[in-house]
N, C-alpha and C. Protein backbone atom coordinates (compact mmCIF):
# COMPACT_ATOMS: atom_id res chain seq x y z
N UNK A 1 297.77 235.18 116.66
CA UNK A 1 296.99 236.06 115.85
C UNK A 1 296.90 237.41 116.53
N UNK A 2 297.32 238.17 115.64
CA UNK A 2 297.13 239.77 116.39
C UNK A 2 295.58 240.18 116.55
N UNK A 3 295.50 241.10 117.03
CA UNK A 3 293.99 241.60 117.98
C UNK A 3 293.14 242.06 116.76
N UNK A 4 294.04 242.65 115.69
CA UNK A 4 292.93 243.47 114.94
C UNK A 4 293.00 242.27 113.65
N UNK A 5 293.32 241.27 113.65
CA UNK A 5 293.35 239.97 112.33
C UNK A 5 292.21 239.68 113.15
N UNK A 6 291.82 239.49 114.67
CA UNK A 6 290.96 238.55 115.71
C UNK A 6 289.46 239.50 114.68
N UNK A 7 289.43 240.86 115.12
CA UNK A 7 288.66 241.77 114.86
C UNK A 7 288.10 241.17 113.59
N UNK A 8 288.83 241.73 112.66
CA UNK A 8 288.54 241.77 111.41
C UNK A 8 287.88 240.23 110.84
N UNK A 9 288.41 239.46 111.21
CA UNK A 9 287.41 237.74 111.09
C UNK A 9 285.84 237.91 112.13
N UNK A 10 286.26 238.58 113.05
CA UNK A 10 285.18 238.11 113.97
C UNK A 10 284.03 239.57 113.21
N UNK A 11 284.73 240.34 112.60
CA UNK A 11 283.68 241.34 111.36
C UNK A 11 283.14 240.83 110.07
N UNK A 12 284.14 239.82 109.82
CA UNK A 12 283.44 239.13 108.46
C UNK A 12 282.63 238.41 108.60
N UNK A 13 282.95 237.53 109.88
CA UNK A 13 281.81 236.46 110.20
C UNK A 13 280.64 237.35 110.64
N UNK A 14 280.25 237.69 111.60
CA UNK A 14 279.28 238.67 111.66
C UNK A 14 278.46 238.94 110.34
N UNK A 15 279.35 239.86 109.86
CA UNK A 15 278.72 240.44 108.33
C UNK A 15 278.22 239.00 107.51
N UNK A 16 278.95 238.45 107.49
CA UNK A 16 278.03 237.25 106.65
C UNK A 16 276.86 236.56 107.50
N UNK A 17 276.94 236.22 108.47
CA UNK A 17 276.03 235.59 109.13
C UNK A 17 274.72 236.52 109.03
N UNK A 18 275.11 237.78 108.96
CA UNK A 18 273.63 239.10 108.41
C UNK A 18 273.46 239.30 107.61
N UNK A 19 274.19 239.03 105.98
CA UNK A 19 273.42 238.67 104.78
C UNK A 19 273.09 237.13 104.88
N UNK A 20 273.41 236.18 105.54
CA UNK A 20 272.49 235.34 105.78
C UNK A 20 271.26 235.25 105.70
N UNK A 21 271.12 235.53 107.15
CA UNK A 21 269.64 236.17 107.90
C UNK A 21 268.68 237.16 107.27
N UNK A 22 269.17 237.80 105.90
CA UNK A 22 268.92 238.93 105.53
C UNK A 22 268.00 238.37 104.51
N UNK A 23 268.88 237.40 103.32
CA UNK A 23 268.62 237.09 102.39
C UNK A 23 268.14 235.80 102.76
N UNK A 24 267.82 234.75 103.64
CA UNK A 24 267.07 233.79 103.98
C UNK A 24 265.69 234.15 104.29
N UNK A 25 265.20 235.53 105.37
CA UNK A 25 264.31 236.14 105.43
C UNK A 25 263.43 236.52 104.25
N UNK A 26 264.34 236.74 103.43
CA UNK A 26 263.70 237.46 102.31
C UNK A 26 262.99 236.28 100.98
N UNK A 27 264.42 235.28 101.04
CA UNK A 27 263.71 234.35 100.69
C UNK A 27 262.47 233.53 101.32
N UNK A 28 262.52 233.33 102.22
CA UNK A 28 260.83 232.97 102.93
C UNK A 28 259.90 233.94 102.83
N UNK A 29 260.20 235.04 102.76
CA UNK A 29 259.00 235.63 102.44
C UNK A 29 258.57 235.57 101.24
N UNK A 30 259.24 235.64 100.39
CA UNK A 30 258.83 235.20 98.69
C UNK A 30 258.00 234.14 98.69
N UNK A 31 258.10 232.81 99.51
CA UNK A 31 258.12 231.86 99.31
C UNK A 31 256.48 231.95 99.96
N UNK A 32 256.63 232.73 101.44
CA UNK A 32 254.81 232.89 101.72
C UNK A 32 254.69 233.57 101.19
N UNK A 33 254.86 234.71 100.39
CA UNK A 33 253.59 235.32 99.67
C UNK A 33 253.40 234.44 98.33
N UNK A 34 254.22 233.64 97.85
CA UNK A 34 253.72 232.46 96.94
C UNK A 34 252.74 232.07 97.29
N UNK A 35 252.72 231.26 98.38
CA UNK A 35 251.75 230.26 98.87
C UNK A 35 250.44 231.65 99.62
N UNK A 36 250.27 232.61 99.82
CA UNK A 36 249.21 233.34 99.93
C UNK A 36 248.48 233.72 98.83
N UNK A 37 249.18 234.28 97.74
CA UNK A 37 248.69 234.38 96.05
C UNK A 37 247.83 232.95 95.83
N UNK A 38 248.41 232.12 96.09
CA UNK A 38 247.93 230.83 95.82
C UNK A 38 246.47 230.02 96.62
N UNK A 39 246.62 230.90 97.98
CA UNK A 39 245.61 230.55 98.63
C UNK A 39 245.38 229.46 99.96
N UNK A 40 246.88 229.25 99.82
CA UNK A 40 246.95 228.42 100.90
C UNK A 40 247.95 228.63 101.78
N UNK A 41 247.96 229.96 101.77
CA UNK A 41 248.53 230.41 103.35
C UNK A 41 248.06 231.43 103.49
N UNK A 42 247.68 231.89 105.17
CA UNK A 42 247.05 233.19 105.38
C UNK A 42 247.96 234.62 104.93
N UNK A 43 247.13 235.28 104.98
CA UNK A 43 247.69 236.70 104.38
C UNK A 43 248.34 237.23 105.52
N UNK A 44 248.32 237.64 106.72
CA UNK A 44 248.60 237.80 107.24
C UNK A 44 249.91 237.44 108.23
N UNK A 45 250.96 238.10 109.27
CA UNK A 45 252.23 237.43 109.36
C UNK A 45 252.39 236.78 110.53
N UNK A 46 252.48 235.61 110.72
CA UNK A 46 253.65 235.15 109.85
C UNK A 46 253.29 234.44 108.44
N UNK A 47 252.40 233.85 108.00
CA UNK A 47 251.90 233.54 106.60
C UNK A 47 251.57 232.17 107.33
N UNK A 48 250.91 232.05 108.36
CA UNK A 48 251.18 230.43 108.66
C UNK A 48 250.09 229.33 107.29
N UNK A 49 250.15 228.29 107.23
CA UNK A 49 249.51 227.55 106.05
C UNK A 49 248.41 227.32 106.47
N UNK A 50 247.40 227.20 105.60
CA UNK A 50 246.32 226.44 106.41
C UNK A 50 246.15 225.01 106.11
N UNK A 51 245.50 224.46 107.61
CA UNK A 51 245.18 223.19 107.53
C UNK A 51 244.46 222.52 106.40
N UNK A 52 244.66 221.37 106.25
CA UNK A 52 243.85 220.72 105.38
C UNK A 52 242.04 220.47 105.38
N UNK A 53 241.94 220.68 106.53
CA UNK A 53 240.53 221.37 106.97
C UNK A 53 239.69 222.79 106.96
N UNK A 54 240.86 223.52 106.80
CA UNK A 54 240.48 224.78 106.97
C UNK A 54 240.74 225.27 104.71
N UNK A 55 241.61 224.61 104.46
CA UNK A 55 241.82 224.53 102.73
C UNK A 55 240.30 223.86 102.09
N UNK A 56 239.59 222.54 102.63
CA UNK A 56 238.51 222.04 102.44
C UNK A 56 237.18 222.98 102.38
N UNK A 57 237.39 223.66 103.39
CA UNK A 57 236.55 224.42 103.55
C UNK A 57 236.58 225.64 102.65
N UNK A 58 237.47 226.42 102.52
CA UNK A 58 237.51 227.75 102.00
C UNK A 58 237.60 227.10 100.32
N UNK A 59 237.86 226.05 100.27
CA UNK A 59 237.98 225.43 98.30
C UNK A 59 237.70 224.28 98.34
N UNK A 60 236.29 223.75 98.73
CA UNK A 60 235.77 222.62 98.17
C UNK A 60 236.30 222.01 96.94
N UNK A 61 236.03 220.89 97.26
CA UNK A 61 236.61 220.14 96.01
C UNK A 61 235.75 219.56 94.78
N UNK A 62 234.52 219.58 95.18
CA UNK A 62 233.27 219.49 94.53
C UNK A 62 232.07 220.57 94.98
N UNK A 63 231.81 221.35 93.81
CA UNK A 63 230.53 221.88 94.10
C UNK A 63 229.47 221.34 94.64
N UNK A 64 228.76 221.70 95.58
CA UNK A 64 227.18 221.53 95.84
C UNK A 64 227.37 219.61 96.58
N UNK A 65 228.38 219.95 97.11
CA UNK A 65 228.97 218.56 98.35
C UNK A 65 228.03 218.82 99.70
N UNK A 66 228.08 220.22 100.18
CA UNK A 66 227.33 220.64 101.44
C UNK A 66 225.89 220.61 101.16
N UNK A 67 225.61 220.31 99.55
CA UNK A 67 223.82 220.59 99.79
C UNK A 67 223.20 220.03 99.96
N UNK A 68 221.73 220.03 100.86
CA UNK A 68 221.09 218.99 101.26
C UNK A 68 220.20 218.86 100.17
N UNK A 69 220.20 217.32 99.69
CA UNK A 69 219.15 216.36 98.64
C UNK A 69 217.51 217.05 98.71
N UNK A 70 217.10 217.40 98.18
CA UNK A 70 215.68 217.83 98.01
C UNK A 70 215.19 217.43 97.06
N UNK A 71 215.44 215.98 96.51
CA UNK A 71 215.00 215.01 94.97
C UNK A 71 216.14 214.12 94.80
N UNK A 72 215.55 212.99 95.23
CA UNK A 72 217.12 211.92 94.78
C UNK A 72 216.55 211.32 93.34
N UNK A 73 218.04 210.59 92.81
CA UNK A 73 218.55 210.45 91.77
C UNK A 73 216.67 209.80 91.44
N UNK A 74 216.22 208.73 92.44
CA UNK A 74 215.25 208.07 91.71
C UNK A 74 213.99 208.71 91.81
N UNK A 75 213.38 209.82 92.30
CA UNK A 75 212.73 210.88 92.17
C UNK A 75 212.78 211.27 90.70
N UNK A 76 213.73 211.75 90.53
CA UNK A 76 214.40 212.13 89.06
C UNK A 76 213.42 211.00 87.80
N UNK A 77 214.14 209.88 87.85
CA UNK A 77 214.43 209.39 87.32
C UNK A 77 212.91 208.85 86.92
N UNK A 78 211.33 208.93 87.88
CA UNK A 78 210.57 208.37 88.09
C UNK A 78 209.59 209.41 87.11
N UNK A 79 210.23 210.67 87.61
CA UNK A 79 209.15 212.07 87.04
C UNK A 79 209.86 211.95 85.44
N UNK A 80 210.76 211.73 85.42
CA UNK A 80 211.11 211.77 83.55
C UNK A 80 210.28 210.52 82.69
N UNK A 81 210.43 209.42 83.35
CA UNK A 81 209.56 208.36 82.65
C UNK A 81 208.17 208.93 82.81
N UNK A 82 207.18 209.44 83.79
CA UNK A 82 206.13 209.67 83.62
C UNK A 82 205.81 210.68 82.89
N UNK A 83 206.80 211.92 82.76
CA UNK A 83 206.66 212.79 81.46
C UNK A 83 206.74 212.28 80.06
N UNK A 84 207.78 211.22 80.30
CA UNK A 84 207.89 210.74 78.70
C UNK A 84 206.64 210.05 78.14
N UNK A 85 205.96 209.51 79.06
CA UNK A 85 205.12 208.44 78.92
C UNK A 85 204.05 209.29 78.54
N UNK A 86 203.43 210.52 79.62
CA UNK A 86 202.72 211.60 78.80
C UNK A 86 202.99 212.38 77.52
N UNK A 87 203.97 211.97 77.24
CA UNK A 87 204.32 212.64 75.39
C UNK A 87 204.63 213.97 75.69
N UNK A 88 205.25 214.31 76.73
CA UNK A 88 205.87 215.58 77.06
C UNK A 88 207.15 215.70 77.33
N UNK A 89 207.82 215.94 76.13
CA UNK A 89 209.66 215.99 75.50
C UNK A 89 209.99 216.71 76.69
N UNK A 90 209.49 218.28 75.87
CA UNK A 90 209.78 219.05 76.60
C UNK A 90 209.73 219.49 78.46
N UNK A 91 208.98 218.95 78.89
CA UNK A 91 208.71 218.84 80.27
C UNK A 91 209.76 217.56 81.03
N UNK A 92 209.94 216.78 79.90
CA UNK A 92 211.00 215.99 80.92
C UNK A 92 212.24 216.40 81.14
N UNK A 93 212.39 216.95 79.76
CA UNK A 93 214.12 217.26 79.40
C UNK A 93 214.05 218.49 80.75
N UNK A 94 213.29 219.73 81.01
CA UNK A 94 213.72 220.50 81.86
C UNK A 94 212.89 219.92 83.20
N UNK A 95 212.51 219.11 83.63
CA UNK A 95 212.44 218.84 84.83
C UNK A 95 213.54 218.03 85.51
N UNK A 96 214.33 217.48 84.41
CA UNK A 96 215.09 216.19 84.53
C UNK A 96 216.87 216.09 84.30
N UNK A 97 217.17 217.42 83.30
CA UNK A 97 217.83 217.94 82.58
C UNK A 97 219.33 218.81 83.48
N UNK A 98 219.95 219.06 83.47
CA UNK A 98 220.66 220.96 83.43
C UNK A 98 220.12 221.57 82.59
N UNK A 99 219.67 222.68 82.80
CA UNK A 99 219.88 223.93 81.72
C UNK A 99 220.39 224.03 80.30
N UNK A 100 221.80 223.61 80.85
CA UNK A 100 222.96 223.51 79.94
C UNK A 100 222.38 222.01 78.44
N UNK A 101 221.80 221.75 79.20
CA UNK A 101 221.84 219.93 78.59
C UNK A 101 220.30 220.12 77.82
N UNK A 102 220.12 221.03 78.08
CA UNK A 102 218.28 220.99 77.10
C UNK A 102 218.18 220.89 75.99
N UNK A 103 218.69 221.55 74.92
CA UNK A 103 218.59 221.71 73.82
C UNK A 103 219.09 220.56 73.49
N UNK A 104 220.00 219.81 73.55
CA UNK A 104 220.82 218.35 72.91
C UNK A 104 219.98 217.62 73.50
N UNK A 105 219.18 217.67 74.29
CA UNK A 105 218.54 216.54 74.61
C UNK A 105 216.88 216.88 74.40
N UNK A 106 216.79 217.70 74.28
CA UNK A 106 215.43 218.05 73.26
C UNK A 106 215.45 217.26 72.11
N UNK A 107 216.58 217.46 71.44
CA UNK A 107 216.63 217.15 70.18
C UNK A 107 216.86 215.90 69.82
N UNK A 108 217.70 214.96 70.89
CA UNK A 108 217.83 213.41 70.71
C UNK A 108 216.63 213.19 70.68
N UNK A 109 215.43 213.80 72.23
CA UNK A 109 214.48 212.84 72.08
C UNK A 109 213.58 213.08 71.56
N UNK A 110 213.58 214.33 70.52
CA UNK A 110 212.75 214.77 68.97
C UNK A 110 213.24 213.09 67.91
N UNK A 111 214.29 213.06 67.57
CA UNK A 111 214.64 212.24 67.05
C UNK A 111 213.86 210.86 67.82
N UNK A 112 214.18 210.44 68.94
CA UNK A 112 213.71 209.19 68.77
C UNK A 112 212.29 209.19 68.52
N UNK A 113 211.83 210.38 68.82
CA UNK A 113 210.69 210.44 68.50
C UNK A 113 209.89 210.29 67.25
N UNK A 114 210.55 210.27 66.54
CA UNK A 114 210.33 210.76 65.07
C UNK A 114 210.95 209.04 64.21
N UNK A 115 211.50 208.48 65.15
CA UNK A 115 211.95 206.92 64.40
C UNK A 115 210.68 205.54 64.91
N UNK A 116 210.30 206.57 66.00
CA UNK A 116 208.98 205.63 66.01
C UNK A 116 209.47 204.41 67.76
N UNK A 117 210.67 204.88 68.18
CA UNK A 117 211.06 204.35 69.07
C UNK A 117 211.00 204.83 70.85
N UNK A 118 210.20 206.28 70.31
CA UNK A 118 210.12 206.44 72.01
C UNK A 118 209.27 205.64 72.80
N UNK A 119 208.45 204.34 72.24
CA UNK A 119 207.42 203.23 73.29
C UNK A 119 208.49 202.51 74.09
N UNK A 120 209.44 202.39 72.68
CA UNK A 120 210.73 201.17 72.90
C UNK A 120 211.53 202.01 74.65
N UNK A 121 211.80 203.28 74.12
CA UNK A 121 212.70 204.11 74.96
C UNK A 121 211.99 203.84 76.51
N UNK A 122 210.84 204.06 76.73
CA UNK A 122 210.00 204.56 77.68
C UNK A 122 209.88 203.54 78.54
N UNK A 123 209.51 201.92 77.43
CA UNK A 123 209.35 200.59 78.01
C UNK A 123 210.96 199.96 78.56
N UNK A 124 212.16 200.48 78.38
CA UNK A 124 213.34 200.39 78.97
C UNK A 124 213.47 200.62 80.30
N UNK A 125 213.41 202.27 80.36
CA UNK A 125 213.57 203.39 81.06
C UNK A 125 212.77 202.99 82.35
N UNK A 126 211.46 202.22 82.01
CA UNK A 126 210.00 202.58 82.81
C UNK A 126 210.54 201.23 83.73
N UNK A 127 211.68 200.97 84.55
CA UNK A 127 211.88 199.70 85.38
C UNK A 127 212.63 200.82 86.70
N UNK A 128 212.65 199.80 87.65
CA UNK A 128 213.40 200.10 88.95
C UNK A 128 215.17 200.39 88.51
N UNK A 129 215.19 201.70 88.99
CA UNK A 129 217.41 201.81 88.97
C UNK A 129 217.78 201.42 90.34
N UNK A 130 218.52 200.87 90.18
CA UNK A 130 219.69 200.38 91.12
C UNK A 130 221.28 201.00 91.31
N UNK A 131 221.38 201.44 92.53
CA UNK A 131 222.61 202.23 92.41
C UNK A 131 223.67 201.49 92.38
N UNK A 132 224.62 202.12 91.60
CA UNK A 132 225.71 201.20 91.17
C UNK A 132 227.58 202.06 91.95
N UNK A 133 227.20 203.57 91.93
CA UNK A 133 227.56 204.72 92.80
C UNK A 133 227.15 205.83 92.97
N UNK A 134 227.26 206.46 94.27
CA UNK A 134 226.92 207.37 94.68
C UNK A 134 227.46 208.20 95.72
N UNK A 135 228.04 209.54 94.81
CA UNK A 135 229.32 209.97 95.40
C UNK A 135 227.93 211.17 96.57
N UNK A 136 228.86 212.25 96.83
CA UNK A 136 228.34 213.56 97.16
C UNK A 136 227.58 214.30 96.17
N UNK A 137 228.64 214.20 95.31
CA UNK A 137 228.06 215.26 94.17
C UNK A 137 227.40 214.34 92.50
N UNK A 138 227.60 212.94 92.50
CA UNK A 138 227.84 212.60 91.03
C UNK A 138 227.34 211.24 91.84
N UNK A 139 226.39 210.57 91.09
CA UNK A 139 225.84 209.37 90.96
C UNK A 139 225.47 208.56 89.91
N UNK A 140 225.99 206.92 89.88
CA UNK A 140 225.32 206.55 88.64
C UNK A 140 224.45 205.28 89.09
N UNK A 141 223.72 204.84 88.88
CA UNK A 141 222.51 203.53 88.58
C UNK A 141 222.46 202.87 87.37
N UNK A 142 221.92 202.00 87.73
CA UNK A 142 222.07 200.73 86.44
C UNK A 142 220.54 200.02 86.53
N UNK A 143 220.14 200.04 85.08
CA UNK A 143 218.67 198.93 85.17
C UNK A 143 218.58 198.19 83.83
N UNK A 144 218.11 196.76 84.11
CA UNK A 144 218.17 195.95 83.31
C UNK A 144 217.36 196.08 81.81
N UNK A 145 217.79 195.58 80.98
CA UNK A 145 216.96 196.14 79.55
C UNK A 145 217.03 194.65 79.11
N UNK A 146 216.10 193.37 78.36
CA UNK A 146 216.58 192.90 77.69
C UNK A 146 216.13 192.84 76.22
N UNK A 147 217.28 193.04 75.24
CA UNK A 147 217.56 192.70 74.12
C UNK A 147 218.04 191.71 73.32
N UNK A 148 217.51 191.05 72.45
CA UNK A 148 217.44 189.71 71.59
C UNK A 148 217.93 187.95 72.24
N UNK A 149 216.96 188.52 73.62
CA UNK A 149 216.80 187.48 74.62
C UNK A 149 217.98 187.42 75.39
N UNK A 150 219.00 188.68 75.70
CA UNK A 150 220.01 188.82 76.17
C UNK A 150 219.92 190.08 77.34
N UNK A 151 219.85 189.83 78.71
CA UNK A 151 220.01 190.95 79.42
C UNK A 151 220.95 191.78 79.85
N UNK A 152 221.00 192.85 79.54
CA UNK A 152 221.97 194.18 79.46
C UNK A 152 221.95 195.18 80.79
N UNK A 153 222.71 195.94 80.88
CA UNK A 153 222.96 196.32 82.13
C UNK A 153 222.66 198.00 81.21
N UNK A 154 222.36 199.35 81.17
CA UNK A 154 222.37 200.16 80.63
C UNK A 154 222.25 201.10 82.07
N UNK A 155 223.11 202.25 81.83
CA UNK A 155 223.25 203.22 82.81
C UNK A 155 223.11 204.55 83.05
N UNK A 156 222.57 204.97 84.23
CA UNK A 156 222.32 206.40 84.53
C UNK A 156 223.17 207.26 84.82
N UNK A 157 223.72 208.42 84.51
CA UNK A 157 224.37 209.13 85.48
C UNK A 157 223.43 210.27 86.13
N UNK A 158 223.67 210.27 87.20
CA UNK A 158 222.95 212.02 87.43
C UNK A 158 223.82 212.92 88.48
N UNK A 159 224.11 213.78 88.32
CA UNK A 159 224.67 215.30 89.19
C UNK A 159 223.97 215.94 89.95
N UNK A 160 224.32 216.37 91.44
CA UNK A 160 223.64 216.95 92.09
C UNK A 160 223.88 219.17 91.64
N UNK A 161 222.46 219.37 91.31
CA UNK A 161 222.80 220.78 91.46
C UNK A 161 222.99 221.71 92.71
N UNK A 162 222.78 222.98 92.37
CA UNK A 162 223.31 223.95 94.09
C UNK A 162 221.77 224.25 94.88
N UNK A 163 220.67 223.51 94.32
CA UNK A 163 219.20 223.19 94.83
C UNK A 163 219.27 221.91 95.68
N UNK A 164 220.11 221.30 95.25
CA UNK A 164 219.99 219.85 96.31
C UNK A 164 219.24 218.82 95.45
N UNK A 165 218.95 219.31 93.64
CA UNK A 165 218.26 218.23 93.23
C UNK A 165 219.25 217.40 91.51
N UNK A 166 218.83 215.82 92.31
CA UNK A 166 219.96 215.13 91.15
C UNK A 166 219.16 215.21 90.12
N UNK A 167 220.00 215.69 89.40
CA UNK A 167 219.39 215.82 87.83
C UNK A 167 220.15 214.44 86.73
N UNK A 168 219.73 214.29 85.97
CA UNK A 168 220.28 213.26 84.96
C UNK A 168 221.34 213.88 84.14
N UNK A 169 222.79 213.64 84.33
CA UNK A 169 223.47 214.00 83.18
C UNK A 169 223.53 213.07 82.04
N UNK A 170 223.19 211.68 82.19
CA UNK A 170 223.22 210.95 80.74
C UNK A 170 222.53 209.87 80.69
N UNK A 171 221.90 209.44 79.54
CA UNK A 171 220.97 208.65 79.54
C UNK A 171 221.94 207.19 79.04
């Protein structure tokens, strides 16, 4: 092989091996600022990822996981029967309630009210719950009811808010 055929290969190779490097670079960088847009790699270079600890942290996976309890589920659950029992709708639904959940549940327990069944409701309700689960954020309980000499299992859910207190999402 003559000197300048040697050259001229040992120029192509070169040259390609630097759009290589060029366009591999470039593709990784696309690829971290993907994953930075996204949130799970730092902004900064080299873009390293973050841990699965350090992702936990900056994007919980459940709201109101870190908050400390200031009313558990059966707190809850104790002050709504004694409101109901005082004939105060309204005072249970927002002591007991979300925000969000007042009005629909104003209004169910207008209705049972009005069928002549809130003693029935109250004399259910008015027993010990038993937890059945209880996550961080979301809990449910179970208490016995019996109906036509048959005992039933009927269930609570309740949600923790960003106060630390479980509220009832469903009756």
């Amino acid at each position: 092989m003559s000197r300048s055929l040697k050259f001229a290969l040992s120029g192509a190779v070169i040259f390609l091996l630097a759009l290589i490097i060029i366009f591999g670079s470039y593709a990784w960088f696309l690829n971290k600022q993907k994953r930075v847009l996204t949130g799970t790699a730092r902004p900064t270079f080299p873009y390293s990822d973050y841990s699965l600890e350090e992702l936990n942290k900056l994007y919980p996976q459940y709201l109101n996981v870190d908050v400390k309890t200031t009313r558990t589920p059966e707190e809850t659950h104790k002050m709504f029967v004694e409101r109901l029992k005082a004939g105060d709708l309204d005072g249970a639904v927002e002591c007991c309630f979300a925000k969000g959940d007042w009005e629909g549940m104003k209004a169910g327990l207008a209705r049972v009210k009005a069928k002549g069944e809130l003693g029935i409701m109250v004399g259910d309700l008015d027993t010990e719950i038993k937890e059945d689960f209880v996550g961080d954020t979301l809990a449910t309980y179970f208490y016995s009811v019996i109906d036509s000499d048959k005992k039933l299992k009927e269930y609570l859910s309740f949600e923790k808010n960003s106060e630390g207190i479980w509220l009832i999402k469903s009756l």
